[in-house]
Protein backbone atom coordinates (compact mmCIF):
# COMPACT_ATOMS: atom_id res chain seq x y z
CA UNK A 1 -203.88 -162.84 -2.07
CA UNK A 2 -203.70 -163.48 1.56
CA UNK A 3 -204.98 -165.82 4.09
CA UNK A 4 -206.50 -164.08 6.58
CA UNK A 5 -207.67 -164.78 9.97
CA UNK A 6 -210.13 -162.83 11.18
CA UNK A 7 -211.55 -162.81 14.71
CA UNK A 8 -214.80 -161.01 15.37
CA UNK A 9 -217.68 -160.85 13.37
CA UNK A 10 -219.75 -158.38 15.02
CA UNK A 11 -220.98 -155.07 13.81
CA UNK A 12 -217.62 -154.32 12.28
CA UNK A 13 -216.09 -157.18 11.89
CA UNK A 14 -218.81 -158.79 9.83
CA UNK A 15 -218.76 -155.97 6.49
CA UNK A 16 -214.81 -155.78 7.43
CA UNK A 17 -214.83 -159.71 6.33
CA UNK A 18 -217.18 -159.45 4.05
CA UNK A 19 -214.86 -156.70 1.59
CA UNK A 20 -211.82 -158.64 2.44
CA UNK A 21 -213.64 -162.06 0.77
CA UNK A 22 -214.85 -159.91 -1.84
CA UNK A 23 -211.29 -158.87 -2.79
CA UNK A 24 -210.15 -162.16 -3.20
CA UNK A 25 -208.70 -162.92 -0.42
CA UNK A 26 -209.03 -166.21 1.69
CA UNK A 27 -210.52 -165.08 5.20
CA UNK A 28 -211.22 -167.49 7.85
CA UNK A 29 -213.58 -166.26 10.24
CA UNK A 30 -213.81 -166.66 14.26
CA UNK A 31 -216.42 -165.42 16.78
CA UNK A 32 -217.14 -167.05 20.58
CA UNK A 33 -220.91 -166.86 19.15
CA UNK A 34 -221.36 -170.32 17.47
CA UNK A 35 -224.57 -169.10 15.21
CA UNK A 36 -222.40 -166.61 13.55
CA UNK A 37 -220.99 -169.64 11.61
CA UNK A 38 -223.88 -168.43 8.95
CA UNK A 39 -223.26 -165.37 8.72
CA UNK A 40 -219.51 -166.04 7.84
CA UNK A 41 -220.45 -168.73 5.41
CA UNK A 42 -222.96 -166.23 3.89
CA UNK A 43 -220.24 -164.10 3.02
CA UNK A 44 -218.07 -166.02 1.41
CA UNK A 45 -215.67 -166.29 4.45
CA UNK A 46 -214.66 -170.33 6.08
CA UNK A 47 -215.65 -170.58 9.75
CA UNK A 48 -213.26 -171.30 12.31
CA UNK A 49 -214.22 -173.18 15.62
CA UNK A 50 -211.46 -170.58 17.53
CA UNK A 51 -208.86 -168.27 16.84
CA UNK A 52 -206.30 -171.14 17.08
CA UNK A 53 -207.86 -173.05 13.86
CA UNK A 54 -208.21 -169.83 11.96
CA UNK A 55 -204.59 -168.67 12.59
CA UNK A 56 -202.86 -171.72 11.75
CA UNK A 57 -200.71 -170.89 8.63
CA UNK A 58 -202.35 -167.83 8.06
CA UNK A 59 -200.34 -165.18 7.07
CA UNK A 60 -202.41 -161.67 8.18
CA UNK A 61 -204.47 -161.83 11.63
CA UNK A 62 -207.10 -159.39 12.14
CA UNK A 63 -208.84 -158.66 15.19
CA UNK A 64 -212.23 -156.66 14.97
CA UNK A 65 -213.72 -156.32 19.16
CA UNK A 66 -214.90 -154.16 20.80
CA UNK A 67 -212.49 -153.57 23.42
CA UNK A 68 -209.08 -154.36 24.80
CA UNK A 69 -210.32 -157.04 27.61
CA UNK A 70 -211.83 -159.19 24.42
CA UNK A 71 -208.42 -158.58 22.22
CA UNK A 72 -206.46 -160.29 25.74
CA UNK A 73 -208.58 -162.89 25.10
CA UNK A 74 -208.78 -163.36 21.76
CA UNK A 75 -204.80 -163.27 21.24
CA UNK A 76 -203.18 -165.81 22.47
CA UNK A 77 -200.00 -166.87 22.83
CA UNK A 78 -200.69 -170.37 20.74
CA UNK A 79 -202.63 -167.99 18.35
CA UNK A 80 -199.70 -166.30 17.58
CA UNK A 81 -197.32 -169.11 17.26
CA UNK A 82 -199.93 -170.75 14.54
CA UNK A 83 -199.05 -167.89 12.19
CA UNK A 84 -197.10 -168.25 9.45
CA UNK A 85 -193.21 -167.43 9.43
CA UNK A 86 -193.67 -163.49 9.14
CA UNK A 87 -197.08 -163.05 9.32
CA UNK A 88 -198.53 -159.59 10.30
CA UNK A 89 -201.26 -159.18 13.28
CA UNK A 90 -203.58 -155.77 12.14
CA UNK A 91 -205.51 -155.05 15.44
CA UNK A 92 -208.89 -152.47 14.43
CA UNK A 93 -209.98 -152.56 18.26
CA UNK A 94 -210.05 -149.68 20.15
CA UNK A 95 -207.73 -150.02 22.65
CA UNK A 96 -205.92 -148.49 25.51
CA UNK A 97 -201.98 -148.75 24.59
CA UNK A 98 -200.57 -150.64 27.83
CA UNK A 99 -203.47 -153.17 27.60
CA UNK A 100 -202.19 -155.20 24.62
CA UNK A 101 -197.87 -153.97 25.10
CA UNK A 102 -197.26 -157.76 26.32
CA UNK A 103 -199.39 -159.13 23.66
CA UNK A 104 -197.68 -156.75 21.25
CA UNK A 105 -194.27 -157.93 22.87
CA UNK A 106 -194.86 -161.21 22.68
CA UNK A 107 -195.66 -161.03 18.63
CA UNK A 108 -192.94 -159.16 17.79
CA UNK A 109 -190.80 -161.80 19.72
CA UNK A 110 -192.15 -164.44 17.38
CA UNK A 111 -191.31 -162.39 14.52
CA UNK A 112 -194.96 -160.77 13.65
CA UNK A 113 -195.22 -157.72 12.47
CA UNK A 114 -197.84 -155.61 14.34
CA UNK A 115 -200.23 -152.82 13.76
CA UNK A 116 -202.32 -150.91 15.88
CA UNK A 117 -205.20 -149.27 13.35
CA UNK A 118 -208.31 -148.82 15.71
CA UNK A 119 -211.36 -147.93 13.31
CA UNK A 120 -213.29 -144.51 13.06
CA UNK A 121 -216.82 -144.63 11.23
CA UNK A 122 -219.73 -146.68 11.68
CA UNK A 123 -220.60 -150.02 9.95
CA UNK A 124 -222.36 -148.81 6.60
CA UNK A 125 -218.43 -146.41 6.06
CA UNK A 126 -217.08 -150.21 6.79
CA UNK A 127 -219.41 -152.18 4.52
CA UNK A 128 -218.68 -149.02 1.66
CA UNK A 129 -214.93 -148.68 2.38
CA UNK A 130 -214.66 -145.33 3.93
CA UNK A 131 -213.72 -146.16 7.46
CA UNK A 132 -210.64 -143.86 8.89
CA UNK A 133 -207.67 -145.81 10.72
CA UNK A 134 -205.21 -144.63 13.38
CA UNK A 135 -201.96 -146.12 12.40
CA UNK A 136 -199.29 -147.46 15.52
CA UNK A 137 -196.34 -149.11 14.06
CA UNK A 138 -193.03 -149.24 11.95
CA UNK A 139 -193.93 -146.91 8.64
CA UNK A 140 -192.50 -149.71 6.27
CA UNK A 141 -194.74 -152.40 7.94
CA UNK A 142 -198.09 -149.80 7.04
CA UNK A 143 -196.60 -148.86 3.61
CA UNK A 144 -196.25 -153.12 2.85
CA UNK A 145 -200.23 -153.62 4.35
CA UNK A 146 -201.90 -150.17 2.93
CA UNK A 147 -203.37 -152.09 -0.15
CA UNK A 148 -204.81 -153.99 1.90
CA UNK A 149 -206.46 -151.55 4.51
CA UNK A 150 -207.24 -149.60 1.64
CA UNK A 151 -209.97 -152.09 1.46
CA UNK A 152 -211.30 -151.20 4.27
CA UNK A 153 -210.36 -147.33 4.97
CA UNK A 154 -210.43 -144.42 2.44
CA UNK A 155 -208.51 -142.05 5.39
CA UNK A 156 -205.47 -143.99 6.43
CA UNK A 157 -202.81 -142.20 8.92
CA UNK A 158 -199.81 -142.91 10.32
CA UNK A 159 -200.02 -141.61 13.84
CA UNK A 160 -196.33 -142.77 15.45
CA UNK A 161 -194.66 -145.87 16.36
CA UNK A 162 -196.77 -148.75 18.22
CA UNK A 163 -199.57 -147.65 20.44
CA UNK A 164 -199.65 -144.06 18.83
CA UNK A 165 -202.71 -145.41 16.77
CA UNK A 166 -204.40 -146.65 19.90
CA UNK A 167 -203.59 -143.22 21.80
CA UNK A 168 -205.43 -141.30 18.97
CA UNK A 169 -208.41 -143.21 18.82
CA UNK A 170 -209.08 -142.88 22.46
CA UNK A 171 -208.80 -139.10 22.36
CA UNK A 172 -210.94 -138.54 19.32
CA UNK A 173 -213.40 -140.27 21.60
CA UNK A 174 -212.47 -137.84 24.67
CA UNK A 175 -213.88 -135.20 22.49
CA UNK A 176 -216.57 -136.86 20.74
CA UNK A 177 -218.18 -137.69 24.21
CA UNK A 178 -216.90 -134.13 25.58
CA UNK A 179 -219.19 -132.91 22.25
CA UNK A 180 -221.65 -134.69 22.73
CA UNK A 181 -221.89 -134.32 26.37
CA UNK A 182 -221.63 -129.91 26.01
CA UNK A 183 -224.03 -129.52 23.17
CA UNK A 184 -226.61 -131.39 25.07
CA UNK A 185 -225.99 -129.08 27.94
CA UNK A 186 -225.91 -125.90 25.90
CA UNK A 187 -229.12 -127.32 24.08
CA UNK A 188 -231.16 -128.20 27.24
CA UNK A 189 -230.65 -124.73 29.26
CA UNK A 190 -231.31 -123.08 25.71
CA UNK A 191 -234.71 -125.31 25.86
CA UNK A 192 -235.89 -123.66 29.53
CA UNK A 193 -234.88 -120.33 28.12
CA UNK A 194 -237.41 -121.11 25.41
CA UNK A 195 -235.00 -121.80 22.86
CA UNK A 196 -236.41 -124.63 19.97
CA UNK A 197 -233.53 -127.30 20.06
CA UNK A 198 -233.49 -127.77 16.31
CA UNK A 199 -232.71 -123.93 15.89
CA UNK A 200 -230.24 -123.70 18.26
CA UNK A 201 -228.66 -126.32 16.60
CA UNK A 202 -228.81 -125.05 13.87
CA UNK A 203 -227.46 -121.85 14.79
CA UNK A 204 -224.36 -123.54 16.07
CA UNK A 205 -223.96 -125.58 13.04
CA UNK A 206 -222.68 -121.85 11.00
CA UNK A 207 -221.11 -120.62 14.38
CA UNK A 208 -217.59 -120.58 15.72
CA UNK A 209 -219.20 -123.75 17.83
CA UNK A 210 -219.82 -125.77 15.14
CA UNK A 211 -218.43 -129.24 15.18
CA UNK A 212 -218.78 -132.69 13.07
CA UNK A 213 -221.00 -133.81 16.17
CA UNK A 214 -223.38 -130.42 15.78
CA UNK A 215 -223.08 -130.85 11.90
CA UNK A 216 -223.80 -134.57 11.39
CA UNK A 217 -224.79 -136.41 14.80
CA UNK A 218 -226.65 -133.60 16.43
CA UNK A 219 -229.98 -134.09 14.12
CA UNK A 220 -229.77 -137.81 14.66
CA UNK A 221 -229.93 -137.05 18.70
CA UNK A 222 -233.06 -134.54 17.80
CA UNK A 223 -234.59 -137.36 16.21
CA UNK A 224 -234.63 -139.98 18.48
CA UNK A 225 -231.73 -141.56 18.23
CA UNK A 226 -229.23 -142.34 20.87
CA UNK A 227 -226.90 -144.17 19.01
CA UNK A 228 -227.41 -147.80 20.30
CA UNK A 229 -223.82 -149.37 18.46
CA UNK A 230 -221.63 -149.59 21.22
CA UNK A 231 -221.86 -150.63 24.89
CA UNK A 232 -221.80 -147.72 27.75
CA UNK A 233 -219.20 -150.27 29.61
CA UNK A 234 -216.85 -150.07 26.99
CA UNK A 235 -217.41 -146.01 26.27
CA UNK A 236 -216.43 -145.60 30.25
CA UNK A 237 -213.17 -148.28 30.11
CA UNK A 238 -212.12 -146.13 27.59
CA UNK A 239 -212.43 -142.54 28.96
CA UNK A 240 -211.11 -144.26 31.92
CA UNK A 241 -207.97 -144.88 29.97
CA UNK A 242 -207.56 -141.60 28.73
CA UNK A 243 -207.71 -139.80 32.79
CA UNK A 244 -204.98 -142.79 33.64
CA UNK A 245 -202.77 -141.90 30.70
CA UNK A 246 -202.84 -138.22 31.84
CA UNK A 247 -202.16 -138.90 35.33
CA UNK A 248 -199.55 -141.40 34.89
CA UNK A 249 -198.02 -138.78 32.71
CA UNK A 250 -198.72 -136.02 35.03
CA UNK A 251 -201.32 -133.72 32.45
CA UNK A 252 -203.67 -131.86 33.89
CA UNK A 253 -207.03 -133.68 32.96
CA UNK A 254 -209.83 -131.56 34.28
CA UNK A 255 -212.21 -131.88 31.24
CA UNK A 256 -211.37 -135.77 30.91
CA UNK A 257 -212.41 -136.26 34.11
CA UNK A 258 -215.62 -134.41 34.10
CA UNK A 259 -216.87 -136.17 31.05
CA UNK A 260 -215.57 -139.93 32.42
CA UNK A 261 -217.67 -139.01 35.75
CA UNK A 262 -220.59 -138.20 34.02
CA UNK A 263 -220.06 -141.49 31.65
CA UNK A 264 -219.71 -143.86 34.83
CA UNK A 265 -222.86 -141.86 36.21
CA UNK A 266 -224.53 -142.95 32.96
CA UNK A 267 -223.33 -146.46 33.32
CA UNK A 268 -224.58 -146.55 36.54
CA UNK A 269 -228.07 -145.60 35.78
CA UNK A 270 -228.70 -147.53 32.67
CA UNK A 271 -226.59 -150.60 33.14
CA UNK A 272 -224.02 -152.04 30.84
CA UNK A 273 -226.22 -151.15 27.21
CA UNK A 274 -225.61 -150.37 23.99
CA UNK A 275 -225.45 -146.36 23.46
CA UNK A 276 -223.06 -143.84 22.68
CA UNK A 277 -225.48 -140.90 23.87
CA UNK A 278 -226.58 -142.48 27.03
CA UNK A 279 -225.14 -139.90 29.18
CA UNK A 280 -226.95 -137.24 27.53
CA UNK A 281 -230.04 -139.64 27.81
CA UNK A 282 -228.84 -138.95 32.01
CA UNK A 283 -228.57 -134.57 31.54
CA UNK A 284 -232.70 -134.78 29.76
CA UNK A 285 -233.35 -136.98 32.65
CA UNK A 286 -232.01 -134.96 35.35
CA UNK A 287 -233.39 -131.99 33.44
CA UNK A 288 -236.57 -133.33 33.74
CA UNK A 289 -237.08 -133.02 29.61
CA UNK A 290 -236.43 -133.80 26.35
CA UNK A 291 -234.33 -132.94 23.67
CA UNK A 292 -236.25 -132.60 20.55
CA UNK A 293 -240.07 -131.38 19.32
CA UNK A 294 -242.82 -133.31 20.68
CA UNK A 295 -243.19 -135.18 17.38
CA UNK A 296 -239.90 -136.59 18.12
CA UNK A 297 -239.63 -137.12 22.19
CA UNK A 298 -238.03 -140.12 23.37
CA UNK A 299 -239.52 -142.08 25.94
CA UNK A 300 -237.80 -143.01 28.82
CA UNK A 301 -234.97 -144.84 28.42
């Protein structure tokens, strides 16, 4: 069994601890948020008063935030020198890769092994087990912690050496929002053609445009729903990420580009709030519709 320091109890974080205590294992919970003290207590987790406290002797940290500014924070230096001799560092953030490389450099320094294993799947896949992680890091240091994640993930792949996990997750976003972002378009001119939106969908669901966002997400955005579980702050930081990647590396980046724009367009309109599907909220707006049957409108956001 392992003692485990865990740092972030939020929407992840908090079912993340909660199958790690159930397994056995001794996890010691941090958050800035004093009043999540209960909710780490209620299950079955120790509360630490900072990362320092929980870290000390502690042989597996585990970082679950939502982005890489709150991981720089988080992970300090004297966080990782309260380890234990060998201890492992398992980051689930999504990240961009250069953001944590000193942080990264600085544990391996100290002799900590590191993983980058950013998370794909929403809270209920974490609380059942079925979350899918994006592996960075030595194979032998994944094959020695895969019980472990196993916990956690039912879909665990080894992506490349350190930052390769990171890299993924960012560009399964890229698309996801590029998804998101197209069907909505193709949807709302379908709509002023006179087009129902749950047909059309429908119709691309069996079509050679069918994706997992038509097939699964694209009835939840019919209904209502705009998928309030992650900040529009943290969706742009990350599609920012992806456009500096490709022009540091010199890729073209056309599409990236057009779907961060429209993202920072969204975050400008709507502020810093929770929603993956804002900037589609932005398209019905400047459409001057809805998505959806009347039954299922959404106000204004």
């Amino acid at each position: 069994m392992h003692t485990i320091a865990l740092i972030g109890l939020g929407r992840m974080g908090t079912p993340v601890a909660a199958r790690l205590c159930r397994a056995g294992h001794l996890v010691r919970a941090a958050d800035l948020r004093p009043h999540r003290q209960d909710v780490a207590l209620g299950i079955g987790a120790r509360w630490a008063a900072d990362a320092v406290t929980a870290a000390t002797g502690a042989d597996l940290l585990v970082t679950v935030l939502p982005g890489a500014p709150d991981v720089t924070a988080a992970v300090t230096g004297p966080v990782l020198d309260a380890l234990a001799p060998g201890a492992c560092w398992i980051d689930l953030s999504s990240c961009a890769p250069t953001a944590v490389a000193g942080l990264r450099t600085r544990a391996l320094t100290r002799g900590i092994g590191v993983l980058d294993a950013p998370m794909g799947g929403s809270p209920d896949d974490a609380a059942a087990g079925r979350l899918r992680l994006f592996v960075g890091g030595p194979a032998e240091l994944l094959d020695r912690q895969r019980p472990l994640l196993s916990l956690i993930a039912d879909r665990i792949t080894r992506m490349g050496d350190h930052g390769a996990g990171y890299t993924t997750k960012l560009l399964v976003n890229l698309l996801w929002f590029g998804q998101a972002a197209a069907t909505a378009e193709a949807l709302l001119l379908g709509q002023a053609t006179g087009i129902d939106p749950q047909a059309l969908g429908a119709a691309l669901a069996t079509s050679a445009a069918a994706s997992d966002f038509v097939r699964r997400d694209l009835p939840a955005l019919l209904d209502g729903d705009y998928y309030a579980t992650y900040g529009l702050d943290r969706i742009r930081d990350q599609l920012a990420a992806v456009t500096a990647l490709a022009e540091r590396l010199g890729i073209p980046h056309p599409i990236a580009d057009t779907v961060a724009a429209l993202h920072q367009q969204a975050l400008d309109r709507f502020g810093p709030v929770d929603g993956e599907l804002l900037a589609v909220a932005l398209l019905e707006e400047r459409a001057g519709t809805r998505l959806g049957s009347p039954e299922t409108a959404r106000p204004p956001v």
